[in-house]
PDB file of N, CA and C in Angstrom:
ATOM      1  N   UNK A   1      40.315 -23.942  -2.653  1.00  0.00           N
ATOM      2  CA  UNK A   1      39.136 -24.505  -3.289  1.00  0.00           C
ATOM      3  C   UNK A   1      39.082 -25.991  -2.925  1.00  0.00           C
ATOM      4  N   UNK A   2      37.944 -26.694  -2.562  1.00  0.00           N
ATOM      5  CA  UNK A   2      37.845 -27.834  -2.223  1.00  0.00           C
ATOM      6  C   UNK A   2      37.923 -28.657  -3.606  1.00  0.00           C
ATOM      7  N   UNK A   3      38.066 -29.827  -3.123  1.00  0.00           N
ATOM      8  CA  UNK A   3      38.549 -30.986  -4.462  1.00  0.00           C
ATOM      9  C   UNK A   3      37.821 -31.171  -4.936  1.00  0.00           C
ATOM     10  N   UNK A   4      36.509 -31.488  -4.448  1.00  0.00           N
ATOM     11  CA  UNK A   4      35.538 -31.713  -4.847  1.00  0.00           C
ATOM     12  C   UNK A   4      34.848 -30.704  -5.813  1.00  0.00           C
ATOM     13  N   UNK A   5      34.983 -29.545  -5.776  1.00  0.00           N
ATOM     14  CA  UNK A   5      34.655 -28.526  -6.416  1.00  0.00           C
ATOM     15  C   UNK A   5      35.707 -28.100  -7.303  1.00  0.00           C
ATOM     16  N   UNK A   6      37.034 -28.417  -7.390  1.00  0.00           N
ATOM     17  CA  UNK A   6      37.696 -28.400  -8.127  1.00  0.00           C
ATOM     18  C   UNK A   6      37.978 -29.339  -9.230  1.00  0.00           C
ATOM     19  N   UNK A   7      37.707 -30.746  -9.044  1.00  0.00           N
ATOM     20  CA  UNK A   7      37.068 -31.801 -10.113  1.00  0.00           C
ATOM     21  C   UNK A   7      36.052 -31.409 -10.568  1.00  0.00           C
ATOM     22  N   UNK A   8      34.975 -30.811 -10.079  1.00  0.00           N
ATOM     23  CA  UNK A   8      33.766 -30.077 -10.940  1.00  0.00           C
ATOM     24  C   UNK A   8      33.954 -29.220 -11.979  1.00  0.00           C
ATOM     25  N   UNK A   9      35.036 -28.181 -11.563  1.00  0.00           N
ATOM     26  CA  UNK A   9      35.117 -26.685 -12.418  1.00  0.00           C
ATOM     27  C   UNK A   9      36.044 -27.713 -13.530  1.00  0.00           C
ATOM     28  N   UNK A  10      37.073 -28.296 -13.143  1.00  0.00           N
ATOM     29  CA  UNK A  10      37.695 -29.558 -14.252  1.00  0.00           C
ATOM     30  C   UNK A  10      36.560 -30.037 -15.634  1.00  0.00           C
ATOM     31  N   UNK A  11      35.607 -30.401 -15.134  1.00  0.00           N
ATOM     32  CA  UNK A  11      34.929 -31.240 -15.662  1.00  0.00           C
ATOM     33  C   UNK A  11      34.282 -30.473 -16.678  1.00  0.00           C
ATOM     34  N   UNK A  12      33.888 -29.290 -15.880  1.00  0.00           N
ATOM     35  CA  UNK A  12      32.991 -27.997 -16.641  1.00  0.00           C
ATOM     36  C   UNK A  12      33.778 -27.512 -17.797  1.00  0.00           C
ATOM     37  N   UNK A  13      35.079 -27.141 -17.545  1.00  0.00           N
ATOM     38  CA  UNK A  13      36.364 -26.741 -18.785  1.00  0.00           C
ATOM     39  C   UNK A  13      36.440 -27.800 -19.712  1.00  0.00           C
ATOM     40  N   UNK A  14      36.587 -29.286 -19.484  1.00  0.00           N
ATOM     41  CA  UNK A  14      36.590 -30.216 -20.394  1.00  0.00           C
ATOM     42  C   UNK A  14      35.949 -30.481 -21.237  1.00  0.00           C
ATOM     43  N   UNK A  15      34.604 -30.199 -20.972  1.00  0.00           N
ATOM     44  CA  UNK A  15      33.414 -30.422 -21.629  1.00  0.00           C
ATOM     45  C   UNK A  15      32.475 -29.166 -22.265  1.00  0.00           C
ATOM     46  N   UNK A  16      33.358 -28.181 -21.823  1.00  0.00           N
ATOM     47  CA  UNK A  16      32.340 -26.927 -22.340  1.00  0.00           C
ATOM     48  C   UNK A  16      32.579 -26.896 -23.883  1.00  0.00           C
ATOM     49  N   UNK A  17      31.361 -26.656 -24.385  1.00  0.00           N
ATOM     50  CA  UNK A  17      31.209 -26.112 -26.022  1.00  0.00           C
ATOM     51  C   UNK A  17      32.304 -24.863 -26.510  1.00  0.00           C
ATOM     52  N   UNK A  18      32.017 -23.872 -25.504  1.00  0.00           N
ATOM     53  CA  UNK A  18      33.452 -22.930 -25.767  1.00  0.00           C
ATOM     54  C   UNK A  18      34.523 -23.099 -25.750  1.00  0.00           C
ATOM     55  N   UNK A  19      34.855 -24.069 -25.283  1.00  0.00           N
ATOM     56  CA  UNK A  19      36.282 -24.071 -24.647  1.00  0.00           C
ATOM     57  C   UNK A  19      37.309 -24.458 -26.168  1.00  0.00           C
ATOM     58  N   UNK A  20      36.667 -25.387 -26.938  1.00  0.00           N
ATOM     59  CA  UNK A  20      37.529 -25.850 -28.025  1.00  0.00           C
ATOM     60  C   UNK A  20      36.392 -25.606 -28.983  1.00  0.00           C
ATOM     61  N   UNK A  21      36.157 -24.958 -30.200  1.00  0.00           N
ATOM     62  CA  UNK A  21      35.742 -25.139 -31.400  1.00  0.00           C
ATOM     63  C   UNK A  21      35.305 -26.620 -31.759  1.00  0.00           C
ATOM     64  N   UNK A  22      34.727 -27.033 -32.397  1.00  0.00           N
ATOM     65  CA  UNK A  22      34.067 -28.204 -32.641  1.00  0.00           C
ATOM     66  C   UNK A  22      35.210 -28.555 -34.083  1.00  0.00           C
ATOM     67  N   UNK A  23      35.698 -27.677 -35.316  1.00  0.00           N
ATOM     68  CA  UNK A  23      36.533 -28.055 -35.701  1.00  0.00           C
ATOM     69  C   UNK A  23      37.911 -28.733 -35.095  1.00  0.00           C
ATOM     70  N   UNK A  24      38.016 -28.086 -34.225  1.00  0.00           N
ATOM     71  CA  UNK A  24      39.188 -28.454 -33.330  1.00  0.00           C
ATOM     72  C   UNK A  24      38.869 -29.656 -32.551  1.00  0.00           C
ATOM     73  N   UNK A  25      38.086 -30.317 -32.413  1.00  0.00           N
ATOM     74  CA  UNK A  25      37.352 -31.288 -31.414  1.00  0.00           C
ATOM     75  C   UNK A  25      37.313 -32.470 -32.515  1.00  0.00           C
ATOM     76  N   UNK A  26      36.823 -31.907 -33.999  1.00  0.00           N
ATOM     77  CA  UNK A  26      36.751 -33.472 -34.743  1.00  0.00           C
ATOM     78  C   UNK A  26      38.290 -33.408 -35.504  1.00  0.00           C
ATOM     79  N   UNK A  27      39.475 -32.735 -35.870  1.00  0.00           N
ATOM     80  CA  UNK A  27      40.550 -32.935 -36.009  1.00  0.00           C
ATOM     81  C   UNK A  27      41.326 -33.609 -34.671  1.00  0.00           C
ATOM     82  N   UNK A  28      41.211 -33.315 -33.654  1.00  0.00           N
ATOM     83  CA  UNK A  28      41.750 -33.485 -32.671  1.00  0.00           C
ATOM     84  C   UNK A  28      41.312 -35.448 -32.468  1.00  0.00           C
ATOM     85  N   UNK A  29      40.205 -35.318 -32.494  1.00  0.00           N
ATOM     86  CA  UNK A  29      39.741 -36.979 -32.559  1.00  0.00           C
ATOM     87  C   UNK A  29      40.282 -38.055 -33.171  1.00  0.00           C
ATOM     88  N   UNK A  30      40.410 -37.284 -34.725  1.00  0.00           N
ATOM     89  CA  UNK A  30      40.382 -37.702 -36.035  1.00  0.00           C
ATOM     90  C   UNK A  30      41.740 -38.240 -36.062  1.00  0.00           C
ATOM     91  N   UNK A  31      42.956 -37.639 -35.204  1.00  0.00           N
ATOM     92  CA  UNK A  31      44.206 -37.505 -35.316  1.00  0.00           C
ATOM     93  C   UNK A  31      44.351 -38.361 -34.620  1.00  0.00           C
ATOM     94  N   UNK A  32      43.486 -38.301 -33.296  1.00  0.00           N
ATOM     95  CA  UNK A  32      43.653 -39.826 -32.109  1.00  0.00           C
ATOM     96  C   UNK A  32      43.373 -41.242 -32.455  1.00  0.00           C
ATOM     97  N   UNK A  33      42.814 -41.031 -33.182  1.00  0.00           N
ATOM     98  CA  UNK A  33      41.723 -42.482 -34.064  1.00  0.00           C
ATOM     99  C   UNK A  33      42.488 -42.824 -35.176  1.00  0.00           C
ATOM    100  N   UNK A  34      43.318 -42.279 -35.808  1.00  0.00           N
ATOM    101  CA  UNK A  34      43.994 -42.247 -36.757  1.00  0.00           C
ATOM    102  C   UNK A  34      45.608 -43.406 -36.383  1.00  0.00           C
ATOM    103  N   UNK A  35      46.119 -42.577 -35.235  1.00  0.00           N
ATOM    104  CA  UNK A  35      47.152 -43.237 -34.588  1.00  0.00           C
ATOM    105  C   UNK A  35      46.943 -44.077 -33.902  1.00  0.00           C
ATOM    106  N   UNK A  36      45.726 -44.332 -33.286  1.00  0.00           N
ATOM    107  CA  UNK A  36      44.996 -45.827 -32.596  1.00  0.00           C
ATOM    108  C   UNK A  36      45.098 -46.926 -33.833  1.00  0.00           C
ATOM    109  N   UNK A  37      44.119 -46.835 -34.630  1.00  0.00           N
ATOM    110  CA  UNK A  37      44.443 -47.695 -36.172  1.00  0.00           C
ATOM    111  C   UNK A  37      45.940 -48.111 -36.216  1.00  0.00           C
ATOM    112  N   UNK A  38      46.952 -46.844 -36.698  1.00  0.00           N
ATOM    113  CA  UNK A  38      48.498 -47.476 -37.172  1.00  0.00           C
ATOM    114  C   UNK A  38      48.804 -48.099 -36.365  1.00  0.00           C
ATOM    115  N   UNK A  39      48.792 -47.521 -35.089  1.00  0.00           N
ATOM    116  CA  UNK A  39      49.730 -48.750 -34.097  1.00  0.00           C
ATOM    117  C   UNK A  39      48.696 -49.564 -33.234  1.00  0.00           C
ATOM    118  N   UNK A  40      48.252 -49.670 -33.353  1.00  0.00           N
ATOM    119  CA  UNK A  40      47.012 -50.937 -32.577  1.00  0.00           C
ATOM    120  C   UNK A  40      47.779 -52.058 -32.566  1.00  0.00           C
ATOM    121  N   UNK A  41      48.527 -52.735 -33.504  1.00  0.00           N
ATOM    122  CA  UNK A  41      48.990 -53.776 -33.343  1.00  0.00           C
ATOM    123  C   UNK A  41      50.518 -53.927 -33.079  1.00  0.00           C
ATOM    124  N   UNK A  42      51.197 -52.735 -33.148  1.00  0.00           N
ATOM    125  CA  UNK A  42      52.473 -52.394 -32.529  1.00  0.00           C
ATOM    126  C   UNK A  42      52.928 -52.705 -31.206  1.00  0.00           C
ATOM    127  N   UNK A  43      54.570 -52.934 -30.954  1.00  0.00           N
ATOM    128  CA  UNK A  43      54.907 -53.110 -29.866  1.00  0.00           C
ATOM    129  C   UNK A  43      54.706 -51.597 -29.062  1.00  0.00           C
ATOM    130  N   UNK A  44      54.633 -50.547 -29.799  1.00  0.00           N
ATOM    131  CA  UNK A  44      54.983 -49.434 -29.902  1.00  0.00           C
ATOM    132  C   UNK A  44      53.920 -48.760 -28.979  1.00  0.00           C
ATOM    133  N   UNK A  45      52.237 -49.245 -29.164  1.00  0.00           N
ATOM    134  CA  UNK A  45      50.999 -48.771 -29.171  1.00  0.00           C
ATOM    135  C   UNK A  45      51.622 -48.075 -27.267  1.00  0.00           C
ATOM    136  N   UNK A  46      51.518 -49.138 -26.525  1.00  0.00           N
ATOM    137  CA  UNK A  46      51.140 -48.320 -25.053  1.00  0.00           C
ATOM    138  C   UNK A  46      52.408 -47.213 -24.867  1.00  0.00           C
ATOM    139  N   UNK A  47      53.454 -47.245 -25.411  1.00  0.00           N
ATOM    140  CA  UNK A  47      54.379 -46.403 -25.660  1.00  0.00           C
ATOM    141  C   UNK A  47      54.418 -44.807 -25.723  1.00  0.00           C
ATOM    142  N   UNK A  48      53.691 -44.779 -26.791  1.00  0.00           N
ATOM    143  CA  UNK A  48      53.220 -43.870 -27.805  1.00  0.00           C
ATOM    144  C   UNK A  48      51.221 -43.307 -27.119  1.00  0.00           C
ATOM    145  N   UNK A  49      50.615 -44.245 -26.824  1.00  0.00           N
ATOM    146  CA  UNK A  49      49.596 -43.779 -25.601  1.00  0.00           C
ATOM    147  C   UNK A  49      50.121 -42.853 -24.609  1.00  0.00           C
ATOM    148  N   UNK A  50      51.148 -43.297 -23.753  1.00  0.00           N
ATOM    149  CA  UNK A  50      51.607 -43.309 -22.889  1.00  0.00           C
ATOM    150  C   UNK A  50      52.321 -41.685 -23.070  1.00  0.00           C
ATOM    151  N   UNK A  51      53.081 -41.462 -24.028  1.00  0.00           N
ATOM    152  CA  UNK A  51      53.432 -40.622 -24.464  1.00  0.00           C
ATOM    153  C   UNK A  51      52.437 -39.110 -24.720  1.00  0.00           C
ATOM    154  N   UNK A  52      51.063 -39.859 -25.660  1.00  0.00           N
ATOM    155  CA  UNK A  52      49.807 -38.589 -25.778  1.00  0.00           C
ATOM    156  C   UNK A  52      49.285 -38.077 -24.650  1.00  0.00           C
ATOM    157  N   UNK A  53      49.080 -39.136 -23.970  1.00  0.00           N
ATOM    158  CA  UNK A  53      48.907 -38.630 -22.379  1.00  0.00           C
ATOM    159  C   UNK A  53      49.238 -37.784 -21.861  1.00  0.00           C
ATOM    160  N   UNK A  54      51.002 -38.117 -21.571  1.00  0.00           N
ATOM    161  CA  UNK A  54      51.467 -37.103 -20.955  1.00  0.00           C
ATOM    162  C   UNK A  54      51.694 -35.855 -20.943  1.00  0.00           C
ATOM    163  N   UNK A  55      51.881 -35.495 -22.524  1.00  0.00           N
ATOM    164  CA  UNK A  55      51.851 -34.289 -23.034  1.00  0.00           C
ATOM    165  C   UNK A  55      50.378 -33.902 -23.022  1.00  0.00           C
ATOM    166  N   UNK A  56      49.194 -34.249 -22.980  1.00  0.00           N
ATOM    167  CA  UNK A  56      48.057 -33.641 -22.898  1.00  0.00           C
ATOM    168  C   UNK A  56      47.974 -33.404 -21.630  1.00  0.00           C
ATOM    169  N   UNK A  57      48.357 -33.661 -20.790  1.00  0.00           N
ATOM    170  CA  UNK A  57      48.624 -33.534 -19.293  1.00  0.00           C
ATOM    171  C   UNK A  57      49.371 -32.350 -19.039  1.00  0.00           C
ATOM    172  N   UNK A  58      50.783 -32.519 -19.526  1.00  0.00           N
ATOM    173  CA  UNK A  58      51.472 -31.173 -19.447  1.00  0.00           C
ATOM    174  C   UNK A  58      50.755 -29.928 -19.810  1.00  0.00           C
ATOM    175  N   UNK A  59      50.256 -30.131 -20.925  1.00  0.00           N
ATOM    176  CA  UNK A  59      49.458 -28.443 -21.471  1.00  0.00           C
ATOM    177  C   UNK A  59      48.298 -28.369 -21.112  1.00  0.00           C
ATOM    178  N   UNK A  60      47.686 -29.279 -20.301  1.00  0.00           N
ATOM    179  CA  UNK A  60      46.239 -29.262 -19.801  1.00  0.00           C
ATOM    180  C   UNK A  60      46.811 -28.130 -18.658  1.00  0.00           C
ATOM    181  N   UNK A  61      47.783 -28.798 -17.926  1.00  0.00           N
ATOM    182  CA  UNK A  61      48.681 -28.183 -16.220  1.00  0.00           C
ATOM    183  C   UNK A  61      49.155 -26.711 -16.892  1.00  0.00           C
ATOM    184  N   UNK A  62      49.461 -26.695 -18.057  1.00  0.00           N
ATOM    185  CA  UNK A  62      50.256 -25.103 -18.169  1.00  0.00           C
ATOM    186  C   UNK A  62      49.109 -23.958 -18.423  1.00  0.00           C
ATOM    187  N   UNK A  63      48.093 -24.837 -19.261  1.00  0.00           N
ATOM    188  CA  UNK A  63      47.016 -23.628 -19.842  1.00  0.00           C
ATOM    189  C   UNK A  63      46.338 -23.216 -18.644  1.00  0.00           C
ATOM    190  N   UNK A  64      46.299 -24.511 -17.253  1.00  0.00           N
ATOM    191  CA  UNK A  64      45.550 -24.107 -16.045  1.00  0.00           C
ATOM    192  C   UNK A  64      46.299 -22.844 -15.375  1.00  0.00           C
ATOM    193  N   UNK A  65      47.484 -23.462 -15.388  1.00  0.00           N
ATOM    194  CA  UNK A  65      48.403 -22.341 -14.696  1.00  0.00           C
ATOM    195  C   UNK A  65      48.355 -20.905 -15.049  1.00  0.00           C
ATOM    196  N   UNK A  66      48.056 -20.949 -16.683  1.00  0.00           N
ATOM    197  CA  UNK A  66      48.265 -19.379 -17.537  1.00  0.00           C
ATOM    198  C   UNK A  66      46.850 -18.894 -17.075  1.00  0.00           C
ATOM    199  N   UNK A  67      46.075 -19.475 -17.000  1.00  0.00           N
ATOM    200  CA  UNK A  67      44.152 -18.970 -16.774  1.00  0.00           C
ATOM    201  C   UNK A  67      44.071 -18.904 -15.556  1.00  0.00           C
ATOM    202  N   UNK A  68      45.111 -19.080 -14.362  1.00  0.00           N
ATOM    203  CA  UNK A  68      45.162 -19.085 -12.769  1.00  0.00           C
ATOM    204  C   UNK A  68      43.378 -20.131 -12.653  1.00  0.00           C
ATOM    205  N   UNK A  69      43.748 -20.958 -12.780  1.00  0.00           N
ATOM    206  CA  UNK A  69      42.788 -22.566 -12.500  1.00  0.00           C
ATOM    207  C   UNK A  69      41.115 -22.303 -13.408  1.00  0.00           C
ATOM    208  N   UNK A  70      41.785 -21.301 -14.667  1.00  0.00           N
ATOM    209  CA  UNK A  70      40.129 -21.036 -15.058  1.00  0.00           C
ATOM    210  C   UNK A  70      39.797 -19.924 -14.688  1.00  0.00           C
ATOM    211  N   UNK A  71      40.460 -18.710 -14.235  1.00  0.00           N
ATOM    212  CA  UNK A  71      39.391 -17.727 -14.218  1.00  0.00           C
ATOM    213  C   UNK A  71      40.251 -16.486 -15.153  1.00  0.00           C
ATOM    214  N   UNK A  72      40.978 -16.338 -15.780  1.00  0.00           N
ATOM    215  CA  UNK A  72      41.198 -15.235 -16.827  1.00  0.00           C
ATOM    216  C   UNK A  72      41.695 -15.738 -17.889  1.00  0.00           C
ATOM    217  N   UNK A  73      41.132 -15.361 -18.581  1.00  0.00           N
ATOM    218  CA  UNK A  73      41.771 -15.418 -20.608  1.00  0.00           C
ATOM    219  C   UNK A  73      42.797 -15.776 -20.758  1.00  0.00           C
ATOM    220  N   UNK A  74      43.544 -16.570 -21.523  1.00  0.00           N
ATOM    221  CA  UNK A  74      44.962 -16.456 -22.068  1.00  0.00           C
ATOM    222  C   UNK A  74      44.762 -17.475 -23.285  1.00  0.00           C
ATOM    223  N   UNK A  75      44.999 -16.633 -24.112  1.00  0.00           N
ATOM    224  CA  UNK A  75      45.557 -17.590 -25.496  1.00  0.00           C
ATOM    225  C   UNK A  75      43.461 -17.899 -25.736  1.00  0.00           C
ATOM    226  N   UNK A  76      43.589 -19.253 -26.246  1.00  0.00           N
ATOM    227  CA  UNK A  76      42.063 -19.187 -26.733  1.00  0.00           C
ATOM    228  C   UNK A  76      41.036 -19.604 -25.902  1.00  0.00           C
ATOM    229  N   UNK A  77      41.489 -19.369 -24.545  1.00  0.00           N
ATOM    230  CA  UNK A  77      40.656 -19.474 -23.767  1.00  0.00           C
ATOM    231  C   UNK A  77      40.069 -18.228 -23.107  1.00  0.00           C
ATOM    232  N   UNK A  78      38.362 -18.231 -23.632  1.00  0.00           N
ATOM    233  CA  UNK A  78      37.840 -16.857 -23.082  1.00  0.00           C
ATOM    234  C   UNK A  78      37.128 -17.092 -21.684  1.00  0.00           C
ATOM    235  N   UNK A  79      37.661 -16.062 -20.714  1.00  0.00           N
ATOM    236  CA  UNK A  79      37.076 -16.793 -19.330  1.00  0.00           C
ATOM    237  C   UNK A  79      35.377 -15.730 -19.579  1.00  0.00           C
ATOM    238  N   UNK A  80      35.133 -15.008 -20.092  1.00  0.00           N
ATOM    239  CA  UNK A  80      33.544 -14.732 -20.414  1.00  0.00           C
ATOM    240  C   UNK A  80      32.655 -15.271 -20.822  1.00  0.00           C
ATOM    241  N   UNK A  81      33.845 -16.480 -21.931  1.00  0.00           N
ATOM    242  CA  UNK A  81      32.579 -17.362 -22.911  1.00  0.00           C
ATOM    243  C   UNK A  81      32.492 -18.624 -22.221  1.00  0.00           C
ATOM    244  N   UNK A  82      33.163 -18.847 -21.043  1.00  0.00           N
ATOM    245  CA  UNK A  82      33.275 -20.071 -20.156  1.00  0.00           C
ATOM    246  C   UNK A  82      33.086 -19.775 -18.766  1.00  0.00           C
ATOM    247  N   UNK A  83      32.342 -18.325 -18.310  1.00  0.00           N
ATOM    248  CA  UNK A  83      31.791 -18.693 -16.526  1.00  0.00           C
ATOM    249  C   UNK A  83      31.395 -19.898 -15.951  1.00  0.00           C
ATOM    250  N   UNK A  84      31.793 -20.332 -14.989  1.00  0.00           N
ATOM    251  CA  UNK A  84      31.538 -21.068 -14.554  1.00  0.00           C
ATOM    252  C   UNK A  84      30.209 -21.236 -13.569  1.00  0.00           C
ATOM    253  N   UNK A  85      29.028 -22.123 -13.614  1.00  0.00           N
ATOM    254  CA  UNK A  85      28.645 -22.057 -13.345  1.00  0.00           C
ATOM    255  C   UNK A  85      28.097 -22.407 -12.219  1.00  0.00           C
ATOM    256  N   UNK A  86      29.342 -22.977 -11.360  1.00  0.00           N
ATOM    257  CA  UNK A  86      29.642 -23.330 -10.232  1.00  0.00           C
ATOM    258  C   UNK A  86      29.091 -22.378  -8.968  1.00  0.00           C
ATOM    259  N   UNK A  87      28.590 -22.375  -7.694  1.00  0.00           N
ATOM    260  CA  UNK A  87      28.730 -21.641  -6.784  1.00  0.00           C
ATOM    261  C   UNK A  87      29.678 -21.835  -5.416  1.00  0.00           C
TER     262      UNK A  87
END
């Protein structure tokens, strides 16, 4: 798959309405915004960034891996309720 089209189908998973529940989208925020506030003024802050990152990185890379880059189901990702609408 070209890169270019593979940053697309990326973009499409990130942003799709199916992909995460909207509860899950304002806890998920809520939790980020939350820990931005406590440590904002910490030595700690880019640390602990640095840290959310990576692990959202890791399970971004594993859930891709389990869905073979987006195209079958696993866990709460439905590849029916998320075709891509890519050609």
């Amino acid at each position: 798959m070209p890169f270019k089209r593979t940053l697309l189908r990326e973009f499409e998973v990130a942003f799709s309405r199916n992909a995460q529940p909207l509860w899950f989208r304002l806890i998920k925020y809520l939790i980020l915004g939350s820990l931005i506030l406590c440590f904002w003024k910490s030595q700690l802050f880019l640390k602990i960034i640095a840290i959310i990152f990576i692990l959202s990185l890791t399970v971004h890379f594993w859930v891709r891996y389990k869905t073979k880059a987006w195209t079958q189901s696993s866990g709460l990702w439905k590849n029916e309720e998320n075709k891509s609408k890519l050609k």
